[in-house]
C-alpha atoms as a PDB file:
ATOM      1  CA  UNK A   1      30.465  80.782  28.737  1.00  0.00           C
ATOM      2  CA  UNK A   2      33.223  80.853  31.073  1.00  0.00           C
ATOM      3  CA  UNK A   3      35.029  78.070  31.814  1.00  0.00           C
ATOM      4  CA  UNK A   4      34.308  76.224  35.338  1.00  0.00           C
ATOM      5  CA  UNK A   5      37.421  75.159  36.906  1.00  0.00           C
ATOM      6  CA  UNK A   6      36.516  73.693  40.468  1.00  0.00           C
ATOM      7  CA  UNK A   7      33.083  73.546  42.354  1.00  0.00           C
ATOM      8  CA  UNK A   8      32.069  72.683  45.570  1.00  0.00           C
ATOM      9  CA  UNK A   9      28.983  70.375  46.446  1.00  0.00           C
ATOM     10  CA  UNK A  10      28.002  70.700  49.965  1.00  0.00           C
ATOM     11  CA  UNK A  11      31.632  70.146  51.556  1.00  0.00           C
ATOM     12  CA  UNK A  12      31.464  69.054  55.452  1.00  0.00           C
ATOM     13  CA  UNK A  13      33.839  68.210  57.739  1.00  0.00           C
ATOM     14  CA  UNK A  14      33.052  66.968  60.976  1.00  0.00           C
ATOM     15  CA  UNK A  15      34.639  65.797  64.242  1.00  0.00           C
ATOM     16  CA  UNK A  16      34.339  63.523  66.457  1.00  0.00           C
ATOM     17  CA  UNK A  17      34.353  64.599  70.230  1.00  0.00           C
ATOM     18  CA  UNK A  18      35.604  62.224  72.906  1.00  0.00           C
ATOM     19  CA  UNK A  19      38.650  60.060  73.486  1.00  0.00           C
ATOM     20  CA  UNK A  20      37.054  56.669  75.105  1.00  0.00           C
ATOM     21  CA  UNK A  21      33.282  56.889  73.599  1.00  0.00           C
ATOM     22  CA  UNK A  22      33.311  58.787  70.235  1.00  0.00           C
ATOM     23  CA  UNK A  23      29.787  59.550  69.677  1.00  0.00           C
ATOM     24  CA  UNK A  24      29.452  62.784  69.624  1.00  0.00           C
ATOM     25  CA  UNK A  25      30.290  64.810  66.602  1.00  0.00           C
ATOM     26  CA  UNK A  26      29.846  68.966  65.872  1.00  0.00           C
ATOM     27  CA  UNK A  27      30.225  70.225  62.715  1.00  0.00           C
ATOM     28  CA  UNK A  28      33.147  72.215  61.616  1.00  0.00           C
ATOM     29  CA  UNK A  29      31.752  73.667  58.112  1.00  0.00           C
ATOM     30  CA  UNK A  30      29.339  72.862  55.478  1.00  0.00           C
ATOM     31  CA  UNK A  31      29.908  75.075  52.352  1.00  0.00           C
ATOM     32  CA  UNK A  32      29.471  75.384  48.190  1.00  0.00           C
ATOM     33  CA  UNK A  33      30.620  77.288  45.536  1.00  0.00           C
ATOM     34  CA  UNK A  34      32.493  77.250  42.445  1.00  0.00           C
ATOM     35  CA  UNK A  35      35.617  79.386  40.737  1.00  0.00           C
ATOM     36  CA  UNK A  36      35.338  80.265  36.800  1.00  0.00           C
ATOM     37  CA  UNK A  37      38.916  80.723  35.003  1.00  0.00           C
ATOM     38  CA  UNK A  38      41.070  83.277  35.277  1.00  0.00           C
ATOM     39  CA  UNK A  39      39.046  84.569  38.710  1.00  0.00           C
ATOM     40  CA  UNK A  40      40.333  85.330  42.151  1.00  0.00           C
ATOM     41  CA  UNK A  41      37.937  84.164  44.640  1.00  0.00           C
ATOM     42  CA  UNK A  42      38.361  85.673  48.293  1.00  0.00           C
ATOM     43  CA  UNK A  43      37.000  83.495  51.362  1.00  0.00           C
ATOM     44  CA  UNK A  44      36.972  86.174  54.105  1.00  0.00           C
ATOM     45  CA  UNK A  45      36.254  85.538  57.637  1.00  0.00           C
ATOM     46  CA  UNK A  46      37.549  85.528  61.092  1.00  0.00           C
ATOM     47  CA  UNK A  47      39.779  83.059  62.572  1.00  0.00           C
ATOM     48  CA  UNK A  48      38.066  79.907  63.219  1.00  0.00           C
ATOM     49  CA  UNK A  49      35.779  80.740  60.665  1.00  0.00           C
ATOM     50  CA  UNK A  50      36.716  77.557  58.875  1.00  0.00           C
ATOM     51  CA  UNK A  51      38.525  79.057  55.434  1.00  0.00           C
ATOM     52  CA  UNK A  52      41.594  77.240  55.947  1.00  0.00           C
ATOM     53  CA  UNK A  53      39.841  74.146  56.432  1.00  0.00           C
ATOM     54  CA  UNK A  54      38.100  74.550  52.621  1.00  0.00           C
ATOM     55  CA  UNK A  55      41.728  74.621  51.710  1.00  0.00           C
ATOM     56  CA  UNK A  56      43.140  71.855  53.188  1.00  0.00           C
ATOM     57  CA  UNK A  57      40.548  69.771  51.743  1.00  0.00           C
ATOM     58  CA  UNK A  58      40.398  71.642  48.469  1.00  0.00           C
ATOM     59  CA  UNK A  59      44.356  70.923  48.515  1.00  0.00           C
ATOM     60  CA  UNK A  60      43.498  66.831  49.722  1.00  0.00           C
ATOM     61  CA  UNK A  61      45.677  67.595  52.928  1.00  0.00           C
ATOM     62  CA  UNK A  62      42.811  66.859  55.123  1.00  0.00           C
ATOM     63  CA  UNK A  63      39.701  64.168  54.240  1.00  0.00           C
ATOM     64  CA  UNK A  64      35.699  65.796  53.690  1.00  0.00           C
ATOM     65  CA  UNK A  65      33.333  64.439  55.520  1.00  0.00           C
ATOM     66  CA  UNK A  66      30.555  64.478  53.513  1.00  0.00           C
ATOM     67  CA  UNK A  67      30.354  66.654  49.656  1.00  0.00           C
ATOM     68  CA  UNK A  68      32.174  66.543  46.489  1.00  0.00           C
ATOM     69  CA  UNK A  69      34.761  68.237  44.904  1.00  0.00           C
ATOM     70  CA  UNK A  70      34.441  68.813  41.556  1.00  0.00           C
ATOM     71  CA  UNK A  71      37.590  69.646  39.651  1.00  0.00           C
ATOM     72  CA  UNK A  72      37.630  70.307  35.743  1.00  0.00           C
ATOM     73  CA  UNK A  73      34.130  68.317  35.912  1.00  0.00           C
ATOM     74  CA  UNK A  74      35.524  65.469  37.342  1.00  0.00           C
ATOM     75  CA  UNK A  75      35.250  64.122  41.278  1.00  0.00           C
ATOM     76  CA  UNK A  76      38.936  65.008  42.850  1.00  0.00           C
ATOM     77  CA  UNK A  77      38.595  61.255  44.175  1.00  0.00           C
ATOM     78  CA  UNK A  78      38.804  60.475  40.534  1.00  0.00           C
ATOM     79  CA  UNK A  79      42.699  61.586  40.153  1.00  0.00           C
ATOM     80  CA  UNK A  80      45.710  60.322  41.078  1.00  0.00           C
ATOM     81  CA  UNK A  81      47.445  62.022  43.037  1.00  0.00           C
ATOM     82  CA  UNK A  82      50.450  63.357  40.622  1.00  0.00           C
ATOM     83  CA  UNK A  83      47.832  64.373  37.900  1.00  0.00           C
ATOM     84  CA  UNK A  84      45.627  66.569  40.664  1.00  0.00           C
ATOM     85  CA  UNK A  85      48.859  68.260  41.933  1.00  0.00           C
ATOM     86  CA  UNK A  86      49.871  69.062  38.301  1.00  0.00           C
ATOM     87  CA  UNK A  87      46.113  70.923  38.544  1.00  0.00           C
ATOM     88  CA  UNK A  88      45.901  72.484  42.043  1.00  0.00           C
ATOM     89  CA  UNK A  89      48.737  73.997  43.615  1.00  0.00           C
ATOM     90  CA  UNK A  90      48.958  76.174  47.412  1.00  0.00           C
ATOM     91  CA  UNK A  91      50.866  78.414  48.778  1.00  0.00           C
ATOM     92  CA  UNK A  92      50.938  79.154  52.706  1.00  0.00           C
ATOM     93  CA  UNK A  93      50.998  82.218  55.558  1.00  0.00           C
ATOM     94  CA  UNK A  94      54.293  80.667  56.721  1.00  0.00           C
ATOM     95  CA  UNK A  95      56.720  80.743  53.608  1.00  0.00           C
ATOM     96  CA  UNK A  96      59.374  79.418  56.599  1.00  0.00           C
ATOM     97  CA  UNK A  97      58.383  76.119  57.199  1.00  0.00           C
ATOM     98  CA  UNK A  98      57.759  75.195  53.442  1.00  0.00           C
ATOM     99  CA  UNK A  99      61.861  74.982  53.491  1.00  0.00           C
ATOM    100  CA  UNK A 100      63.978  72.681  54.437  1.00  0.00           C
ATOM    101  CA  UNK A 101      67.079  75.030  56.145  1.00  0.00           C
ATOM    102  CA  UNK A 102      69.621  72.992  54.933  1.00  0.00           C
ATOM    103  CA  UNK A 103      69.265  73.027  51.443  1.00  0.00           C
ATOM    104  CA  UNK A 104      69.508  75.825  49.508  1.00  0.00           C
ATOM    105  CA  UNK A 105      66.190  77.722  47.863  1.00  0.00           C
ATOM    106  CA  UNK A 106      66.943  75.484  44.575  1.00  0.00           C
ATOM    107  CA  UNK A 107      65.897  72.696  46.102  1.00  0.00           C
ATOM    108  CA  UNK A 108      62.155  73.273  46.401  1.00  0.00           C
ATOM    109  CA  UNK A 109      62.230  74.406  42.563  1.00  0.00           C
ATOM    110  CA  UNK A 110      64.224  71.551  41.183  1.00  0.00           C
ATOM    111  CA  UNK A 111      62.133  69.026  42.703  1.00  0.00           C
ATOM    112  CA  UNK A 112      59.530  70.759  41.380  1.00  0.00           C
ATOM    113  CA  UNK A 113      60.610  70.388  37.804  1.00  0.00           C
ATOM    114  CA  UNK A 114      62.445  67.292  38.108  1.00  0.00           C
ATOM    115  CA  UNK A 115      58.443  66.035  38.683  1.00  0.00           C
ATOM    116  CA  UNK A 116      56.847  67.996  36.566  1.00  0.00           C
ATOM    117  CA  UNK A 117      59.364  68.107  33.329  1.00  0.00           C
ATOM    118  CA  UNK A 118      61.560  65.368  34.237  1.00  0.00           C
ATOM    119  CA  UNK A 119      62.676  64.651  30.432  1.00  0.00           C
ATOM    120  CA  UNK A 120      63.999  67.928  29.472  1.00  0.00           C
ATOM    121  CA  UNK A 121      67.748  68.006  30.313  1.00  0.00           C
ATOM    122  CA  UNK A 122      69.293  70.078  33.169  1.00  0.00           C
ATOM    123  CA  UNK A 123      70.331  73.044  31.045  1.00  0.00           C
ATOM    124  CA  UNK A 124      66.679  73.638  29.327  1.00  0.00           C
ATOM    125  CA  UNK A 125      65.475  73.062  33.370  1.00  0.00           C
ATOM    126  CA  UNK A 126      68.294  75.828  34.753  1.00  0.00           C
ATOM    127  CA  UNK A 127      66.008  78.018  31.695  1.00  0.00           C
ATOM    128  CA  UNK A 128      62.971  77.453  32.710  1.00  0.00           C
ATOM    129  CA  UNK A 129      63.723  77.817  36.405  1.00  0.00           C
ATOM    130  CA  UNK A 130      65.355  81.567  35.589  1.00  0.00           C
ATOM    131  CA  UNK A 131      62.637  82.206  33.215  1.00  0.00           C
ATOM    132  CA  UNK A 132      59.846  81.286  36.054  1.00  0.00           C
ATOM    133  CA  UNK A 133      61.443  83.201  38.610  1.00  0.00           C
ATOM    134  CA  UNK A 134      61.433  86.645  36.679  1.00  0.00           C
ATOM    135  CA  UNK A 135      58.031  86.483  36.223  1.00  0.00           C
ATOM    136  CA  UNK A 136      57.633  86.623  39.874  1.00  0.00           C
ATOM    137  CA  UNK A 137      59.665  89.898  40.031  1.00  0.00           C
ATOM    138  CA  UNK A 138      63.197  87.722  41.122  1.00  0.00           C
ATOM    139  CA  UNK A 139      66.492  87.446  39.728  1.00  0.00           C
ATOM    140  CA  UNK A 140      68.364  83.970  39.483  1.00  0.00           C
ATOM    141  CA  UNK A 141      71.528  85.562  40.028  1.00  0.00           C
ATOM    142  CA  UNK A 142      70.347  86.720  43.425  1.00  0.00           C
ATOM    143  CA  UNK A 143      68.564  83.963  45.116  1.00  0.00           C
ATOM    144  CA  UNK A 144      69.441  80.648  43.748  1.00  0.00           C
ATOM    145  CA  UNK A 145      72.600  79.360  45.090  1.00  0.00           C
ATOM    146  CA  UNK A 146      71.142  81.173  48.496  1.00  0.00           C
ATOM    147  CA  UNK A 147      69.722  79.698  52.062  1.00  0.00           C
ATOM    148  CA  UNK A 148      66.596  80.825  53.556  1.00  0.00           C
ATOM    149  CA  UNK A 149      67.923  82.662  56.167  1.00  0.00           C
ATOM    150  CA  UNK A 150      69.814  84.905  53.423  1.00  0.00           C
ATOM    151  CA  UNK A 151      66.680  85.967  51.642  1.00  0.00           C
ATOM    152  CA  UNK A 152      63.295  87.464  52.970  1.00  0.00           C
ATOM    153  CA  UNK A 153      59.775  86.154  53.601  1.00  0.00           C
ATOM    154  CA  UNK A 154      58.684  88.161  50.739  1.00  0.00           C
ATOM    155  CA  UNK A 155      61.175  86.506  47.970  1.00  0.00           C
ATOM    156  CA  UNK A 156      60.959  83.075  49.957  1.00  0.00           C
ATOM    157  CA  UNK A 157      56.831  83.120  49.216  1.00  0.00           C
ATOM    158  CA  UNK A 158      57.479  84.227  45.636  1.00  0.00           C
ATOM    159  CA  UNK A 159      60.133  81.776  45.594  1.00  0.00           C
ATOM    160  CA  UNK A 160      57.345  79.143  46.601  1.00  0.00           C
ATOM    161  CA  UNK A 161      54.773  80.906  43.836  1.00  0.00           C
ATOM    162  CA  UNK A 162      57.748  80.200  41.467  1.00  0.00           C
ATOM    163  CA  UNK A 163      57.304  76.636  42.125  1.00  0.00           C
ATOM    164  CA  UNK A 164      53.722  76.704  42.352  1.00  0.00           C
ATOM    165  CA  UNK A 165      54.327  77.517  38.208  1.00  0.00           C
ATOM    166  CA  UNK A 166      56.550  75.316  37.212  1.00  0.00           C
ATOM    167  CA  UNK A 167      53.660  72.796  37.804  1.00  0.00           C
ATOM    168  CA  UNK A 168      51.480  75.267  35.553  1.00  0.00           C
ATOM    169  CA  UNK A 169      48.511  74.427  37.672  1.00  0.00           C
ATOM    170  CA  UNK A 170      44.736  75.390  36.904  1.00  0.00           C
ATOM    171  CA  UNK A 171      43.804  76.645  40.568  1.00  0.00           C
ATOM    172  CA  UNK A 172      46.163  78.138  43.059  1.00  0.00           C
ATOM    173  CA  UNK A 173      45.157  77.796  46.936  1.00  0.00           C
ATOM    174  CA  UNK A 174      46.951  80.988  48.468  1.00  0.00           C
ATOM    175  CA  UNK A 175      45.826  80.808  51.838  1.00  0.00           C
ATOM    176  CA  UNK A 176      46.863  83.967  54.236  1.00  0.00           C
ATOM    177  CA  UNK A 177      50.071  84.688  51.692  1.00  0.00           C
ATOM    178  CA  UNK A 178      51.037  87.563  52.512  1.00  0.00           C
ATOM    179  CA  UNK A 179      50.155  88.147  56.372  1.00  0.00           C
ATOM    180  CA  UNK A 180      53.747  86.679  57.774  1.00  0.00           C
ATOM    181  CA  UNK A 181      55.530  89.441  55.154  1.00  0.00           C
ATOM    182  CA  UNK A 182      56.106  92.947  55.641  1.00  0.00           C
ATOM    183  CA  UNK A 183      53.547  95.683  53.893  1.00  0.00           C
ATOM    184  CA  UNK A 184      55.958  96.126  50.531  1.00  0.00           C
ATOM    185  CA  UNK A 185      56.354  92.256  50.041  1.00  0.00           C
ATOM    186  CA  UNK A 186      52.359  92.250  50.454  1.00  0.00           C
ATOM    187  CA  UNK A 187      51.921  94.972  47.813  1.00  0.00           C
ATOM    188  CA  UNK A 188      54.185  93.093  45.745  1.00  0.00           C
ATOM    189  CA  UNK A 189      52.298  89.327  46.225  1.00  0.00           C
ATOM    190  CA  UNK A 190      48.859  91.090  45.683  1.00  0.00           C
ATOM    191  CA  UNK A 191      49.686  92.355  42.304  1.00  0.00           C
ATOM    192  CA  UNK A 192      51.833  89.346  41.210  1.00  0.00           C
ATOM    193  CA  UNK A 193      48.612  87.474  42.002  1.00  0.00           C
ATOM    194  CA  UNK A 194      46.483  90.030  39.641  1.00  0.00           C
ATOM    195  CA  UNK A 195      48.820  90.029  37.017  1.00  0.00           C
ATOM    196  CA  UNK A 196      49.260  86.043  36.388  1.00  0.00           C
ATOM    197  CA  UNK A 197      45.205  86.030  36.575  1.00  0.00           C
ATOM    198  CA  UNK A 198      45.326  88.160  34.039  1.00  0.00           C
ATOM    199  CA  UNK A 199      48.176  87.109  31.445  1.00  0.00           C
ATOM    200  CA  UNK A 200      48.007  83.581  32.076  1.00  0.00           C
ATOM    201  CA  UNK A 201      44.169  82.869  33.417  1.00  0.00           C
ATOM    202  CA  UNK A 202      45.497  81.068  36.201  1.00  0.00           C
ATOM    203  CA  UNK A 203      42.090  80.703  38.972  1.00  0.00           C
ATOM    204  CA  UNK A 204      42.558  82.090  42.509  1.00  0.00           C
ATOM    205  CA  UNK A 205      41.015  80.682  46.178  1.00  0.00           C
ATOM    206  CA  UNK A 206      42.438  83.664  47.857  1.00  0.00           C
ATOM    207  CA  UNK A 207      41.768  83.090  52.053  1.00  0.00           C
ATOM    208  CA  UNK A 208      42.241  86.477  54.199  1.00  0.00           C
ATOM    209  CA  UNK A 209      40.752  87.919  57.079  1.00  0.00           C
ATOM    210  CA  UNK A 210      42.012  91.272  56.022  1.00  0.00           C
ATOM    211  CA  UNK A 211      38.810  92.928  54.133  1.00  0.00           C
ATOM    212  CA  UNK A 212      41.083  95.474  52.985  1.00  0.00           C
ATOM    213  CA  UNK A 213      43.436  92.949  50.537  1.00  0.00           C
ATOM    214  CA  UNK A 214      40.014  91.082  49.525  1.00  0.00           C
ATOM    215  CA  UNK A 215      38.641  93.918  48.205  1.00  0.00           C
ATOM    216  CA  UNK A 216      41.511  95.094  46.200  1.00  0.00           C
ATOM    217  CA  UNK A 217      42.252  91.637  44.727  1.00  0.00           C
ATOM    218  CA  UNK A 218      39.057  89.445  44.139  1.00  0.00           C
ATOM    219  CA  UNK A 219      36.462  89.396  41.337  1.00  0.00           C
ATOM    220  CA  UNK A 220      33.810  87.729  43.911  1.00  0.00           C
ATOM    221  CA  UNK A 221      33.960  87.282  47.561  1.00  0.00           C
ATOM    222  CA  UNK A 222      32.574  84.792  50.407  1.00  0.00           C
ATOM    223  CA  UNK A 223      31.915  85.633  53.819  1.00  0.00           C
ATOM    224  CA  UNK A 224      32.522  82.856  56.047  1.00  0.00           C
ATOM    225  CA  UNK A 225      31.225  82.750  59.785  1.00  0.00           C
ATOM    226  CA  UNK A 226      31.465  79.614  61.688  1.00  0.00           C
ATOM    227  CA  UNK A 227      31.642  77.611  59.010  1.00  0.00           C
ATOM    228  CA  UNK A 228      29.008  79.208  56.865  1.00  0.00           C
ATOM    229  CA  UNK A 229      28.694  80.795  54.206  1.00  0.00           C
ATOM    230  CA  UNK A 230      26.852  83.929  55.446  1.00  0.00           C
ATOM    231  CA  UNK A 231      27.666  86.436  52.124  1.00  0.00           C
ATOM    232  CA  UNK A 232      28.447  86.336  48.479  1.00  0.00           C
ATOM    233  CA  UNK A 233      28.963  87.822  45.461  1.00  0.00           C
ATOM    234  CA  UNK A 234      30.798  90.574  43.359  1.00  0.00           C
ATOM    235  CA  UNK A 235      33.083  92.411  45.396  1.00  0.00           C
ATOM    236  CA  UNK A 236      32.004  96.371  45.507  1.00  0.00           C
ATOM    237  CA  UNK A 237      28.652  94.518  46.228  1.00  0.00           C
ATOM    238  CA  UNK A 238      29.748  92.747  49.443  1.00  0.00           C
ATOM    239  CA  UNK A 239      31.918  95.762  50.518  1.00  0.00           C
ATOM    240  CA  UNK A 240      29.562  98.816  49.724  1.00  0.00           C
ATOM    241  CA  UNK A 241      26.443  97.167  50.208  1.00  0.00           C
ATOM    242  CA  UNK A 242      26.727  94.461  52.836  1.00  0.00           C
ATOM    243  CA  UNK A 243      23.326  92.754  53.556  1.00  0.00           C
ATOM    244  CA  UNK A 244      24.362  90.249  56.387  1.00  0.00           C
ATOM    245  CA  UNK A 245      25.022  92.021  60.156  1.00  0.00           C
ATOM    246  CA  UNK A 246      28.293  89.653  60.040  1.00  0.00           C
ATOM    247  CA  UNK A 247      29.426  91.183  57.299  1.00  0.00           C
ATOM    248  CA  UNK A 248      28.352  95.072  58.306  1.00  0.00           C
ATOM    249  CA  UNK A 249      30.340  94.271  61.998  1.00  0.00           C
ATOM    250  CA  UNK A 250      33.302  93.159  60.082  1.00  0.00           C
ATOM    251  CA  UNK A 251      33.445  96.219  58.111  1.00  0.00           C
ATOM    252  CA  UNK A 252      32.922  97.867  60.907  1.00  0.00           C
ATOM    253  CA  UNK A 253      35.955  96.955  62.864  1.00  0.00           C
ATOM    254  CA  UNK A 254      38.239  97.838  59.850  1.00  0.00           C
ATOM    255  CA  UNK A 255      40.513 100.929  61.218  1.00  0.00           C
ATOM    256  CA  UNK A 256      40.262 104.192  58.942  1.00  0.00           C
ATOM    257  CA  UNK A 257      42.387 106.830  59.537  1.00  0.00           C
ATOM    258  CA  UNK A 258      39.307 109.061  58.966  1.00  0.00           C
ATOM    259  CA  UNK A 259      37.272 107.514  62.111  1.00  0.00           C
ATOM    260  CA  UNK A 260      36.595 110.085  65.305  1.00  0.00           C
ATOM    261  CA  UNK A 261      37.847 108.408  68.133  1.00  0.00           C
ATOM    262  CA  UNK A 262      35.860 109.639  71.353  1.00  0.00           C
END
């Protein structure tokens, strides 16, 4: 049986409406699901449709209203908050504004193993650090020692996936990684995704709104609409048979090169 890494229980957010009498509230999403090891999950959806919202709760950046998450069978609310990062780890659209543009790109990695390895000495970390970043297809000797602005949004997110690693984290959150990189980089973060699924069994919340990327990377796929869930299950099965209208619009409005335009 495969292994259950994190699953969802009815997760709600709601919010309140109104500045002087806050009475009102209107739901935002109400969802469940689960993710097995070693699978890439896609939440697909249009914007608004509430994936990013799964993630920031998922990732305890913003507070459920209602629900549970489960994580390796025990309630998130259960860890502390050092032990759950060392578990769950995200990566963002924006690789930008995860850096701090004074500080070099070596900063975000050696805090990261300063917290997560903080007794091996700095020569085994300056290893490990190398070692991490040629597994996501960069060279030491061209990017640490570097600013942002020297390197491009496709080696500053696998820069951040670097760190992500160095944690060695169960689940990885990747919400819209590649859609502030240019169509090469994406290639190249799609596939890096794949392969450390495969080789290391790493899990996978993958949130897109581009059909096109979920299809090629996920095992199973949800289709979100207004905070539903509205579709699910194996990929080709969602994509070549859709049952929901939702989903049949949304492939739909995909552009193919092979479509007649009137």
């Amino acid at each position: 049986m495969v292994e259950e890494i994190i699953r969802i229980e009815n997760l709600t957010k709601r919010y309140i409406s109104g500045i002087i009498k806050q009475k009102e509230t209107y739901g935002a999403l109400d969802v469940s699901f689960d993710i097995k090891r070693g699978e890439i999950l896609s939440l697909v959806g249009e914007s608004g449709s509430g994936k990013s919202t799964v993630a920031n709760m998922i990732l305890r950046l913003l507070k459920p209203t209602m629900g549970n998450i489960i994580l390796l069978g025990k309630n998130i609310k259960e860890y502390k908050i050092k032990k759950y990062y060392e578990n769950v780890q995200g990566i963002f659209q924006d690789p930008y504004s995860s850096y701090n543009f004074f500080y070099k790109v070596d900063h975000v990695l050696n805090q990261a193993i300063s917290h997560s390895l903080s007794w091996v000495d700095i020569a085994e970390k300056e290893r490990i650090i190398s070692n991490t970043l040629e597994i996501v297809g960069l060279r030491g000797t061209e990017t640490l020692g570097r600013f942002p602005h020297q390197l491009s949004g496709g080696q500053l997110q696998r820069i951040l996936l670097a760190r992500c690693l160095l944690f060695k984290p169960r689940l990885l959150i990747a919400d819209e990684p590649t859609s502030m990189v240019d169509a090469c980089a994406r290639a190249e973060i799609l596939n890096l995704l794949k392969k450390l699924k495969d080789k290391s069994g790493i899990s996978v919340l993958f949130i897109t709104h581009d059909i096109g990327q979920a299809q090629y990377i996920s095992d199973r796929v949800i289709v979100m609409k207004k905070g539903e869930i509205v579709e699910r299950g194996p990929t080709n099965d969602v994509f070549l048979n859709p049952k929901n209208d939702y989903t049949q619009n949304l492939l739909a409005s995909v552009p193919s090169i092979y479509r007649k335009w009137a």
